[in-house]
Each structure stands twice: as C-alpha cells, then as structure tokens.
Protein backbone atom coordinates (compact mmCIF):
# COMPACT_ATOMS: atom_id res chain seq x y z
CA UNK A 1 5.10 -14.24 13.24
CA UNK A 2 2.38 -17.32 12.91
CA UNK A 3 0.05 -16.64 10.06
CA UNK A 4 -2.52 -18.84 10.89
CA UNK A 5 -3.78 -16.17 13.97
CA UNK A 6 -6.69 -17.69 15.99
CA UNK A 7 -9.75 -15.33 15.42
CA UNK A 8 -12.51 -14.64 18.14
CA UNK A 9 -15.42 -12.50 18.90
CA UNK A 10 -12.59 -9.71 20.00
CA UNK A 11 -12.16 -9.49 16.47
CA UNK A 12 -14.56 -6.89 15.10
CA UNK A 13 -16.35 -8.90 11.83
CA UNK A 14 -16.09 -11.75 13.52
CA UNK A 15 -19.68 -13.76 14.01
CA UNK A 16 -20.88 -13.61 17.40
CA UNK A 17 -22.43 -17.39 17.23
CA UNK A 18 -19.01 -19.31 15.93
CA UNK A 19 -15.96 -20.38 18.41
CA UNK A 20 -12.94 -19.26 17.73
CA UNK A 21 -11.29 -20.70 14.63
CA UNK A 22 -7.80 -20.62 13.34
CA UNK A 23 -7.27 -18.17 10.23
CA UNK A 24 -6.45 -21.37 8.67
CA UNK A 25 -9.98 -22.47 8.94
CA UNK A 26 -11.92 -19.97 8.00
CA UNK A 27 -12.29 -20.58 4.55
CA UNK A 28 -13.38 -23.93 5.31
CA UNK A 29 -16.17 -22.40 7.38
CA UNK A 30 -18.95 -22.33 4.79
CA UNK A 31 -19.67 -18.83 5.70
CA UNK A 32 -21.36 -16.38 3.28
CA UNK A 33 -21.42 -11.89 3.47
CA UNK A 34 -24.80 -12.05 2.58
CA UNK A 35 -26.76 -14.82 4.21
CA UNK A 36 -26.83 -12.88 7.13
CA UNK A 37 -24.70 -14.60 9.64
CA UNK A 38 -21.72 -12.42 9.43
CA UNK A 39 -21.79 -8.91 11.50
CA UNK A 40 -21.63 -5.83 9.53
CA UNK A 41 -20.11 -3.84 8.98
CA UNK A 42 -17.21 -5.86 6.86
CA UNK A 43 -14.61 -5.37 5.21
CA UNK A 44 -13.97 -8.24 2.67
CA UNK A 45 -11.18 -8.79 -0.06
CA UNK A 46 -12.54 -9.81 -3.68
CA UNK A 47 -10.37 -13.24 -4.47
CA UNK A 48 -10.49 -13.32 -8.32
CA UNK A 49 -9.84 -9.25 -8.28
CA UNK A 50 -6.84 -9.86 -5.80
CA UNK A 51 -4.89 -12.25 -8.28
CA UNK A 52 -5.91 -9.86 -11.09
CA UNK A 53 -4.11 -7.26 -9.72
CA UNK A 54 -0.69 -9.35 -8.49
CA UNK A 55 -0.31 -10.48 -11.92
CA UNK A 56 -1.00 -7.79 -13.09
CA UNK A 57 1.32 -5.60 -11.76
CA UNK A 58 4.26 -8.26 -12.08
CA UNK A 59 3.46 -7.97 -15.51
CA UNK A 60 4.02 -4.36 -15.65
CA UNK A 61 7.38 -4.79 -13.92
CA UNK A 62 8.63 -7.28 -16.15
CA UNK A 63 7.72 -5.42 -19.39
CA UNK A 64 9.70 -2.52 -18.09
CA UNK A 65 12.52 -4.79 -17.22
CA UNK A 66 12.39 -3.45 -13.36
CA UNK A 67 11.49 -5.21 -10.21
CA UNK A 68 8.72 -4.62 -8.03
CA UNK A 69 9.15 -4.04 -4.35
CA UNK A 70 5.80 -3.28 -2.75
CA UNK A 71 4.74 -0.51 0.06
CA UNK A 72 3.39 -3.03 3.11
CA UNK A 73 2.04 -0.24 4.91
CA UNK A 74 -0.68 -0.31 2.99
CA UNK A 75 -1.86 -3.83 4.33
CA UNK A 76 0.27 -4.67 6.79
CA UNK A 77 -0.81 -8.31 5.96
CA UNK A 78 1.60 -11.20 6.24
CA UNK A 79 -0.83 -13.21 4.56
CA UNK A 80 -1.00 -10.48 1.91
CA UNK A 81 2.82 -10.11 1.81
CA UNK A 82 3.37 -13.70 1.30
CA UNK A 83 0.97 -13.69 -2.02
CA UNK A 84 3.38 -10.60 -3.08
CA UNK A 85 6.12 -12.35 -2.66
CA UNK A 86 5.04 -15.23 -4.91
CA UNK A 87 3.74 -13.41 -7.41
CA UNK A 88 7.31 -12.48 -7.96
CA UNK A 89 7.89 -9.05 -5.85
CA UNK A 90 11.82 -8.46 -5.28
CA UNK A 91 11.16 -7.71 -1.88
CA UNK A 92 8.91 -5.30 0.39
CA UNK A 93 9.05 -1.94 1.34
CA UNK A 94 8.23 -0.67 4.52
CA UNK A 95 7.69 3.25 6.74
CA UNK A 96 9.07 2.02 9.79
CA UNK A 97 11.28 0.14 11.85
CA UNK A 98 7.93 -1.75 13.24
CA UNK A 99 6.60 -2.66 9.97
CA UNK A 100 9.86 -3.91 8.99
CA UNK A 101 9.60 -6.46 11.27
CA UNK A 102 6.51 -7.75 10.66
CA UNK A 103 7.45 -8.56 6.57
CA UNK A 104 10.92 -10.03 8.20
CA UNK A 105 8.79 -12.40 10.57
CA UNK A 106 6.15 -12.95 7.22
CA UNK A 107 9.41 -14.15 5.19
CA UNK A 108 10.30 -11.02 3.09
CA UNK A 109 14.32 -11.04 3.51
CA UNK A 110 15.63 -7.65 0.66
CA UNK A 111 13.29 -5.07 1.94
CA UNK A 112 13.64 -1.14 1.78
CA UNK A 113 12.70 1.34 4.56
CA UNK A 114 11.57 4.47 2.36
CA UNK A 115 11.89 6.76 5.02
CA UNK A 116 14.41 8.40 6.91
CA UNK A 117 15.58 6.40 10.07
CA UNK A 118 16.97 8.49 12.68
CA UNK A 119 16.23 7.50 16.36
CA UNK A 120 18.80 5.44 18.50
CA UNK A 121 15.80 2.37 18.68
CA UNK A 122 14.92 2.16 15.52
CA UNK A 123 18.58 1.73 14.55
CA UNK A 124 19.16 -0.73 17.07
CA UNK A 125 16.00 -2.58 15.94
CA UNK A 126 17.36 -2.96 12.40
CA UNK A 127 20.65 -4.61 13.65
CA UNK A 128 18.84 -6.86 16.07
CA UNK A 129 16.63 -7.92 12.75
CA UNK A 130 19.89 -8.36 10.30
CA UNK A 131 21.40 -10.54 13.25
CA UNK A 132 18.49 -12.43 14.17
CA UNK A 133 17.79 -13.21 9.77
CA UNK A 134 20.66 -14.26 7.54
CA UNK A 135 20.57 -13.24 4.62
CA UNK A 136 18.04 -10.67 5.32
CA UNK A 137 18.76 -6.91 3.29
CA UNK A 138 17.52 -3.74 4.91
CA UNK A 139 18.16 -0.37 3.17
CA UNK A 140 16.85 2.91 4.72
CA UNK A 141 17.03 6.90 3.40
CA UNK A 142 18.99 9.42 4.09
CA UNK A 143 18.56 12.52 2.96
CA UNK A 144 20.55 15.45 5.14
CA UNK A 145 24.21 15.19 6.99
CA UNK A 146 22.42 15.70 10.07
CA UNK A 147 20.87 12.21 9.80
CA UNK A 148 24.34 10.75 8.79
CA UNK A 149 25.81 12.41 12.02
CA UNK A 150 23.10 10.54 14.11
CA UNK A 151 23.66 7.55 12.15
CA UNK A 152 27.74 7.54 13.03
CA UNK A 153 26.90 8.47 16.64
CA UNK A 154 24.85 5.62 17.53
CA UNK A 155 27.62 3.23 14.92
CA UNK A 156 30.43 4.23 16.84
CA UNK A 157 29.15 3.63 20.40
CA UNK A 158 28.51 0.23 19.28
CA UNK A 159 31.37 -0.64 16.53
CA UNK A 160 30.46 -4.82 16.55
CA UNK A 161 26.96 -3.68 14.08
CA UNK A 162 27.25 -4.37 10.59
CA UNK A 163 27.44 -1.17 8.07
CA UNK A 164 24.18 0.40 7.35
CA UNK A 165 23.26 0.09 3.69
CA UNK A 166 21.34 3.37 2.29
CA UNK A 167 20.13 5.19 -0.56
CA UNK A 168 20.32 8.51 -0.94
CA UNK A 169 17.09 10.37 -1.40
CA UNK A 170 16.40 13.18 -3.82
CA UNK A 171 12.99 15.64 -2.53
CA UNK A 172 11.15 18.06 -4.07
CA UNK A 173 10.56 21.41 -2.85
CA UNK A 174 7.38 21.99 -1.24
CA UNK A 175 6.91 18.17 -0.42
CA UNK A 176 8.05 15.68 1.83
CA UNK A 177 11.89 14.43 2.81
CA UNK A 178 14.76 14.07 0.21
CA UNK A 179 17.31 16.74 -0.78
CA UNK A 180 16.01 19.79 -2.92
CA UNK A 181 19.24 20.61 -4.99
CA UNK A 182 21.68 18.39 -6.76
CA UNK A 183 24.35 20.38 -4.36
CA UNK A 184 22.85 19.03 -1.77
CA UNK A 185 22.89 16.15 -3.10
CA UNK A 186 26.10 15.65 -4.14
CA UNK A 187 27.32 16.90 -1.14
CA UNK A 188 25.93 14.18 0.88
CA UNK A 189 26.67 11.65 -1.39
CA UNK A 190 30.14 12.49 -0.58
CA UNK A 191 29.59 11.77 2.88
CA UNK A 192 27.78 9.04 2.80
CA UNK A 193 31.10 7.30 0.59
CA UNK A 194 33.67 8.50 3.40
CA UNK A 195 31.54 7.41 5.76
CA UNK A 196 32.34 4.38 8.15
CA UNK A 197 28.95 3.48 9.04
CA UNK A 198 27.31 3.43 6.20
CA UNK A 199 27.34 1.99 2.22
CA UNK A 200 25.52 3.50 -0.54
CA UNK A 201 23.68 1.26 -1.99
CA UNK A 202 21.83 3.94 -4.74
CA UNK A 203 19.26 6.77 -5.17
CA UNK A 204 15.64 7.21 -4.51
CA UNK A 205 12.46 9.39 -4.77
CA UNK A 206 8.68 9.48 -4.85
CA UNK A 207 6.60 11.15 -7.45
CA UNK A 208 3.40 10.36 -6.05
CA UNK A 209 3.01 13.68 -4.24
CA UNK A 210 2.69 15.73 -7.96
CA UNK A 211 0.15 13.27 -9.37
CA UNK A 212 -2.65 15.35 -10.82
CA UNK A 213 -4.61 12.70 -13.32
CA UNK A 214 -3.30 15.43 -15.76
CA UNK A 215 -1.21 13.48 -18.21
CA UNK A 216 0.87 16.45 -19.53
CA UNK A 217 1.33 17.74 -16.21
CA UNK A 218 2.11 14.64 -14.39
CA UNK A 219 4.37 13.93 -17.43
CA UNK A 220 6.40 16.72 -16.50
CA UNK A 221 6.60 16.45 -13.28
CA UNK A 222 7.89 13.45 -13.18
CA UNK A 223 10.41 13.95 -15.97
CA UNK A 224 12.08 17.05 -13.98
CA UNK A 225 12.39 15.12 -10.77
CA UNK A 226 13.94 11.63 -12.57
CA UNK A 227 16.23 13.73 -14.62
CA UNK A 228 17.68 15.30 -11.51
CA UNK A 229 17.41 11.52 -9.70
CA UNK A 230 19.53 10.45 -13.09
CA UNK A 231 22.23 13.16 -12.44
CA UNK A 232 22.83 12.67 -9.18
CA UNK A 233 23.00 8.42 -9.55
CA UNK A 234 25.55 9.58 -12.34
CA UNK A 235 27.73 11.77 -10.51
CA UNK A 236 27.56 9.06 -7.91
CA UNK A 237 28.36 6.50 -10.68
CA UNK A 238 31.54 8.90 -12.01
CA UNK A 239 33.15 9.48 -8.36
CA UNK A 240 32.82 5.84 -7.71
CA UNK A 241 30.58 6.81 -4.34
CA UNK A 242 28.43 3.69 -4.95
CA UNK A 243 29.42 0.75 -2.60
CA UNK A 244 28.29 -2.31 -4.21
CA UNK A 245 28.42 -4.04 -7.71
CA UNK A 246 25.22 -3.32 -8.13
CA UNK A 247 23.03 0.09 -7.82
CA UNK A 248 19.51 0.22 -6.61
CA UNK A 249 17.61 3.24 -8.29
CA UNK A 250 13.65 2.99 -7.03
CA UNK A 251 10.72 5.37 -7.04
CA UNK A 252 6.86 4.85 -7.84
CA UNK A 253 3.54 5.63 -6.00
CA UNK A 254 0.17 4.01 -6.89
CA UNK A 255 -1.06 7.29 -9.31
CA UNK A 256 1.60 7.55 -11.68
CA UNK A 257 4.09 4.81 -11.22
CA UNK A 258 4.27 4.68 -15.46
CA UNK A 259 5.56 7.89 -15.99
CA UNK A 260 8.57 6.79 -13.30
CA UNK A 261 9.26 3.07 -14.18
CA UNK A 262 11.01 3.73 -17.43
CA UNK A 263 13.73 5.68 -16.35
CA UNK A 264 15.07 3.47 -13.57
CA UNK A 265 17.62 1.53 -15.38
CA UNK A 266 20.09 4.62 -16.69
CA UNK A 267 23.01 4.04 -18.42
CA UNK A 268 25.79 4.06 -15.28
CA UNK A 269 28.99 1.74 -16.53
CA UNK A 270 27.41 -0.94 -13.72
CA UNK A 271 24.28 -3.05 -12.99
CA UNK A 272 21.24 -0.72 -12.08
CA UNK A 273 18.04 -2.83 -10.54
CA UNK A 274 14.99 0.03 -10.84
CA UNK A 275 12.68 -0.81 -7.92
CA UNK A 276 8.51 0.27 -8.22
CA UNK A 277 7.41 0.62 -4.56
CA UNK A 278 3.68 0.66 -5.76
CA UNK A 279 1.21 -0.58 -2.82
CA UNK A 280 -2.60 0.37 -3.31
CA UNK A 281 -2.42 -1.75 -6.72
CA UNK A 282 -3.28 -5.32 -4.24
CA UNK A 283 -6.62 -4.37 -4.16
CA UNK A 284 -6.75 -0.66 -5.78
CA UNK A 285 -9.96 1.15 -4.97
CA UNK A 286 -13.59 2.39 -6.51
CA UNK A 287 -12.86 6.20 -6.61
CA UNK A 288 -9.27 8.03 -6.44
CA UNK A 289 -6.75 5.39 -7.75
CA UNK A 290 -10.08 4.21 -10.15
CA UNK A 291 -9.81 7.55 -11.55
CA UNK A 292 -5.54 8.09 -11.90
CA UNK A 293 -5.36 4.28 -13.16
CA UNK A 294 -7.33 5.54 -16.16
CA UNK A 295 -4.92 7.95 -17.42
CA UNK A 296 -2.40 5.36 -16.57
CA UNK A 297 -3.98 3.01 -18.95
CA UNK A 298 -4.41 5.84 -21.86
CA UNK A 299 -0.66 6.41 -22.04
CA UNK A 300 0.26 2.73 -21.95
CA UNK A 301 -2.32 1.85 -24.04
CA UNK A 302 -3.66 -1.23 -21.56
CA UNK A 303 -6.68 -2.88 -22.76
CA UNK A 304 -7.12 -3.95 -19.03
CA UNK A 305 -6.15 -2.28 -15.72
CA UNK A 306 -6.01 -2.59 -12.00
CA UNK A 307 -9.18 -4.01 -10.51
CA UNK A 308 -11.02 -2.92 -7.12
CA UNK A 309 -10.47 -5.82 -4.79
CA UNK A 310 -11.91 -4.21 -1.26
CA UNK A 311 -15.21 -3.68 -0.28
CA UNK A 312 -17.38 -2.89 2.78
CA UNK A 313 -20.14 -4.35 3.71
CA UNK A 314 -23.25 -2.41 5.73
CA UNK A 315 -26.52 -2.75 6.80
CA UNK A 316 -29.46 -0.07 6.45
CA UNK A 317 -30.27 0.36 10.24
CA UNK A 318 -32.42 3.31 9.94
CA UNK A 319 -34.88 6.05 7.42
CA UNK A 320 -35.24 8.47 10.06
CA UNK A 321 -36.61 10.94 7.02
CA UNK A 322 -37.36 10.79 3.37
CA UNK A 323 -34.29 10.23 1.46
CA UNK A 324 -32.18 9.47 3.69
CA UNK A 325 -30.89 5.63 5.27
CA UNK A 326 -28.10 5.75 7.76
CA UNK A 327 -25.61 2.83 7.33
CA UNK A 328 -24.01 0.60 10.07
CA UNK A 329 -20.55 1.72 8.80
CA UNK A 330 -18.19 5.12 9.67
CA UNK A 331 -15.12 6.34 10.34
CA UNK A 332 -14.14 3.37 12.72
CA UNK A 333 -14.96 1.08 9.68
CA UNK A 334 -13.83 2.53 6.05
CA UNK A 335 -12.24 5.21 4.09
CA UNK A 336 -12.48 8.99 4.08
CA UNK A 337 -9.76 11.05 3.80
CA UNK A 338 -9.61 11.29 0.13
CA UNK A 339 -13.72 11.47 -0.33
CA UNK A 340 -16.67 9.29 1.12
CA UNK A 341 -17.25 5.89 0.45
CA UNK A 342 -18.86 5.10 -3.09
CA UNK A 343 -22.05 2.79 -2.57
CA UNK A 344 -22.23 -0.02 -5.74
CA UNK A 345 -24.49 -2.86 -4.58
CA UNK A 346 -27.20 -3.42 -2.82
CA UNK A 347 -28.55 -6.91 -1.80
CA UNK A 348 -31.84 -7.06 0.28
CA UNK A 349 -32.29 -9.67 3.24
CA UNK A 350 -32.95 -13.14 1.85
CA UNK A 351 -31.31 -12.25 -1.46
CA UNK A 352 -27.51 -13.39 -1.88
CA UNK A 353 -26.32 -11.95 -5.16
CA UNK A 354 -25.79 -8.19 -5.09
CA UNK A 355 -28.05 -6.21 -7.17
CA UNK A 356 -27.48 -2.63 -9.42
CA UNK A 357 -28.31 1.05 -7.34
CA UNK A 358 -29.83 4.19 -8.88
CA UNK A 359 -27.15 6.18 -9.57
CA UNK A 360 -27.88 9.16 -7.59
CA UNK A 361 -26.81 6.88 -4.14
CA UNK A 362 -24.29 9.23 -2.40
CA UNK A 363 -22.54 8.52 1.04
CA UNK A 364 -22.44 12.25 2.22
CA UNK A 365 -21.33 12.22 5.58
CA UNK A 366 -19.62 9.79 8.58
CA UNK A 367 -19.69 9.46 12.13
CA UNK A 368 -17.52 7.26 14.53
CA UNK A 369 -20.09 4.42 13.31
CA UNK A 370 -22.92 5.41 11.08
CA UNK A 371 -23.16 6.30 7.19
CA UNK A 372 -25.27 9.22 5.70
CA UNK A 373 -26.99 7.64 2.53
CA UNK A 374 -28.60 10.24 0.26
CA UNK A 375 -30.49 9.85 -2.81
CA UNK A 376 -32.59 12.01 -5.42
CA UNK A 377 -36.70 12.51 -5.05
CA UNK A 378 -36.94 10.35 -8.32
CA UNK A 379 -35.42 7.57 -7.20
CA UNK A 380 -37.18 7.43 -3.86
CA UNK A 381 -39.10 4.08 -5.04
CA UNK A 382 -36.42 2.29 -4.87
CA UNK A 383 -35.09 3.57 -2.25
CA UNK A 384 -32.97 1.19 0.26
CA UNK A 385 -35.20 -0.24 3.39
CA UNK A 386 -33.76 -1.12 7.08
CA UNK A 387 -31.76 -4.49 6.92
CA UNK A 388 -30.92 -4.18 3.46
CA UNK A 389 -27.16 -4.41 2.86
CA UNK A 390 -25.19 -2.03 0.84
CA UNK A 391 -21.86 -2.68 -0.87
CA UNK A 392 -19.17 0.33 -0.55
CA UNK A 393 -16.42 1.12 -2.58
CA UNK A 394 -13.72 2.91 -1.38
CA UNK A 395 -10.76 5.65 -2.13
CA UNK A 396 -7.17 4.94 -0.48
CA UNK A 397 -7.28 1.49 0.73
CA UNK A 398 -4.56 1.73 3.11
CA UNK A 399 -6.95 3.78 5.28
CA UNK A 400 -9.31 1.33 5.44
CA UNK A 401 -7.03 -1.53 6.09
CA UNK A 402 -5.82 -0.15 9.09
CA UNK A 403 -9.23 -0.03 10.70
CA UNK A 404 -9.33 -4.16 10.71
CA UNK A 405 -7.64 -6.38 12.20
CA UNK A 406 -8.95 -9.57 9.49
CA UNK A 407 -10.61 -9.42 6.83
CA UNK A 408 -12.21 -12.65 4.71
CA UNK A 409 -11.49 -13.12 1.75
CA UNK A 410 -14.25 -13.79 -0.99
CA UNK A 411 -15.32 -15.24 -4.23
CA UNK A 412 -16.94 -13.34 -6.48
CA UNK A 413 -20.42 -14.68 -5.12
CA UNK A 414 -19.27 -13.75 -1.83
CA UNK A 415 -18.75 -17.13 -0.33
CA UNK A 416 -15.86 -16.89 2.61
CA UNK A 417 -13.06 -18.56 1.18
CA UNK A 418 -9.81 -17.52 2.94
CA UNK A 419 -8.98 -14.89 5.44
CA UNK A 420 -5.91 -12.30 6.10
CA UNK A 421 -4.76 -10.49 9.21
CA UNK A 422 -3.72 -7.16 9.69
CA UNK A 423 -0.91 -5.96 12.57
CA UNK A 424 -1.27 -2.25 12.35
C-alpha cells in the first residue's frame, strides 16, 4: 500500500480552493487550521504531542523489560504505523483479517491478530499474506475446540498452507472471548499441541474490560486474571505444549496496561517475550484515558504522562438563543460513545493562536453534523460568536479516527506540517 495517497476535494478536510496534492506534499503546503483556509470541521494530530507519546511509551516497555506491540485499529494509519514501528514497537496488532493487511502492506512483518479467526476467508487471507511476505509472523486466538475444529477443517482441505501459529486465550466471565476456567483451558491447550494445523506459540488476555480508575480495584482485577494467565502458560510450559523456543505471553489495554506489564515475563524454564498491545497511547485523549492515565501515573510514580495529541477543529455557525452556539462538528466528525467532546480553545477569526474558555463550556448534545455548545448565565460575555473556531478534545480516539480518511498533522502553532491517512 503507497503511503504517499493523492488527496482531493473527495476528501472531507480537504480545502475546496487547492488541487489535489500528494500526502507527501502537504506539509510543504504552507497551510495553517486557523487562518481560515482549511474547512472545518478538522481533525488534526498535535506533532510535538505525537513523539511525546511514542517515546514515551517505548520507554515504558523497556523499563519493564517487555516489548510493545501496538492495537492498529485504533488508527488504521500506515503513516502512523510506520512512526510505531521506528520508535521501536515489536510489531502490530490487529482485529481482523482486513486490518492485517493493511500493517503487512505499511511494512509491519511479526504482527498478532487479538481476536478469534474463524471464517474459511479470513483463513485463507492469512495464508495468501504469509505467502505473498517472507518473513512475515501472524499469530491469531483461539479460545474454544470449536474454533480449532474449523481451523483443521479448512487446513486439511488444503494441506500445501503453512501451520497456523496461535495463542491461547484466557477470558473472563461476564466479558468478551477467551476461556473462563483453567479446565478449559488446559483442555484446549491440549488440543491445540496434538493438533496438525496449528502451533502454540503462548497465552493471552485483555484486562482492559475491568478498568475502573479505582487503583485497588483495578489492582485486583488484574492480579486474579494474570495469575490464572500464569498457571495456564505454566502448565503449558510443564507438558511441553508450547511449540517454539520461545513463548509469547501478551495482554494490555490503554487504562491499565501497568498493573498487566509486570507479570508478562514468568519464570517458565524457556524464553518468555511479554507483549503490551496498548493503542490509544499515539495520541491519548482529553477526557476518559486523561482521567485512567492519572491513576496510572500515581502508582508508577511518573513525573510525566501520556499527552493528548488529537483535536477537532469547528466553527460557531449559529446562536439561535442565549447560551447556546451550535458547532459545525457531530457525530459524522468526532467522538461520543464514551461522553461528548470536551471544548479547550477558542480562537476568533483573524486571530491564529488559540486562546483560554470559561470553564463552564460544555458540548451537551450531537447530531449527524452540528454541536450543542452550552455555557453558564455568568459567562455569557464572553460567550463564543458565529465564525469563531473552537478546539475539541476528545474521549476514545479510535472513534474519531475512523470518521477521517486524513488528517494533517500540526505544530504546536498549528501550522500544517505533515499529513496521515486512514483505511478504515
């Protein structure tokens, strides 16, 4: 997949008065958020925030003596991937079969599927990738004999495919996939060793779906389910079920990755690589992740933390009543499923740098395309007027990612210096 994607006017954010230009180009442009040229609403990508965060993150990693292999689905940005990737990420992870793909054709070659693969396509799409790519890894979940029936039905009607490599994957009750008792577990893990289409290649889980912000819950949570992810790799490690020299053990959302990354290198008479799958910490967020990173930061005791690197840009296009401004920006265009979009800025037309807000600006309601913006009676002096611009943060990034198809990235006085794409 080319990485230098020629942009048009098709492309939403994309000005109406330039001809089409080359990704490659764009930072070269001399375009600027706030001069007024650009359409809004945009989405834009903070430059100095962006390397804050890879380094920072590879940091963590290394520290912890793991490896990081980042969730893609949350940008779905070859551009983006390829940053990753020099930062010092192990490889990528991926949901799907598709998305897989795209990192392959972006250069990622050890990449994890953390989901379960199970349809006769997808399966055929991972062999067509491993013999199109040498040297390329791909290791998917599996987390029920069913599955592993599938998975030897579709191997043995076409016996020229290399082995499947997998990890076994250990659930919790109540959440998503994985096996909910070691039985289970162990049970499976037999199968997958005596089986002739696949290898075990180690054990995984996700934690993410307990995270509270409560340190001594989280704390706990996460201790019970990498206890039982521990016992299983070991009885895997004691019956000799594991396939290769060396045992991948990986976990880690983007709330509570801490309380995971120390206990992925057990003790199992063999080399154990821990993989974090974290993928919101590229450009984090202004509300949900903001507010789990803190406790993160408490119990490492980081001086520093993740940064918010996204941001969208809209336009006051209406004050049909006293205090309230409706926003060119909605549900097309940002953000919502964990809470409304969190305004920070404002910069009025003719004015470049962003200025401070009142701090009773609320976003309390989307459309398809418009933004409610609410304020207190005491701050209605300084209230926003139509064509002012107003900066939003966001909670969840990869649900505003997946609403663009590029996105320019920024310095921090919002001069266009670069640009990604997106192939959601």
């Amino acid at each position: 997949m080319t990485t230098d994607t020629i942009l048009d006017t098709s492309y939403k954010g994309f000005p109406r008065t330039s001809p089409p230009l080359a990704r490659s180009a764009i930072g070269s442009a001399g375009w600027h958020v706030l001069d007024g040229k650009l359409p809004l609403p945009l989405a834009v990508i903070k430059r100095s925030a962006l390397a804050h965060n890879l380094a920072w993150m590879q940091a963590f990693v290394r520290e912890r003596g793991i490896e990081l292999a980042p969730h893609g689905k949350t940008t779905m940005s070859p551009e983006l991937f390829s940053r990753q990737l020099a930062a010092g990420a192990w490889g990528l992870t991926f949901a799907t079969v598709t998305q897989l793909a795209v990192g392959v054709a972006a250069g990622a070659r050890r990449t994890l599927i953390a989901n379960q693969v199970v349809t006769d396509d997808d399966l055929a799409g991972i062999q067509a990738l491993l013999a199109a790519h040498e040297g390329l890894r791909v290791v998917f979940l599996v987390d029920s004999l069913a599955q592993l029936g599938l998975i030897e039905q579709w191997f043995a009607a076409h016996p020229a495919s290399q082995l499947f490599e997998v990890m076994l994957e250990v659930g919790v009750p109540g959440a998503r996939t994985g096996c909910r008792t070691q039985d289970e577990a162990a049970t499976l893990a037999r199968a997958l060793k005596a089986s002739t289409a696949v290898r075990l290649a180690g054990i995984e889980c996700y934690e993410g779906g307990g995270a509270t912000g409560r340190s001594d819950h989280d704390a706990a949570y996460a201790d019970a389910l990498m206890t039982r992810v521990e016992a299983i790799a070991r009885l895997c490690a004691e019956e000799a079920l594991f396939e290769n020299d060396e045992v991948l053990l990986s976990a880690g959302g983007s709330a509570i990755f801490d309380l995971v990354a120390d206990r992925l290198t057990p003790a199992l008479g063999r080399p154990v690589r821990g993989l974090l799958r974290s993928g919101c910490y590229v450009t984090h967020d202004h509300g949900n992740y903001k507010r789990l990173l803190a406790s993160v930061a408490e119990r490492c005791g980081c001086t520093e933390t993740l940064l918010p690197a996204l941001e969208v840009w809209a336009a006051v296009q209406s004050r049909p009543e006293p205090g309230l401004a409706i926003l060119t920006c909605g549900r097309r265009d940002i953000s919502y499923d964990l809470e409304m979009p969190i305004p920070f800025a404002r910069a009025p037309r003719g004015v470049l740098a962003p200025q401070a807000i009142p701090a009773s600006w609320k976003i309390t309601a989307l459309n398809d395309q418009h933004a409610y913006l609410r304020w207190d009676a005491a701050d209605e002096a300084s209230a926003p007027v139509v064509g002012e611009r107003i900066g939003l943060g966001i909670s969840h990034p990869c649900t505003t990612f997946d609403k663009w198809h590029w996105m320019p990235i920024v310095e921090d006085d919002y001069r266009v210096t670069d640009a990604v794409t997106l192939h959601f």
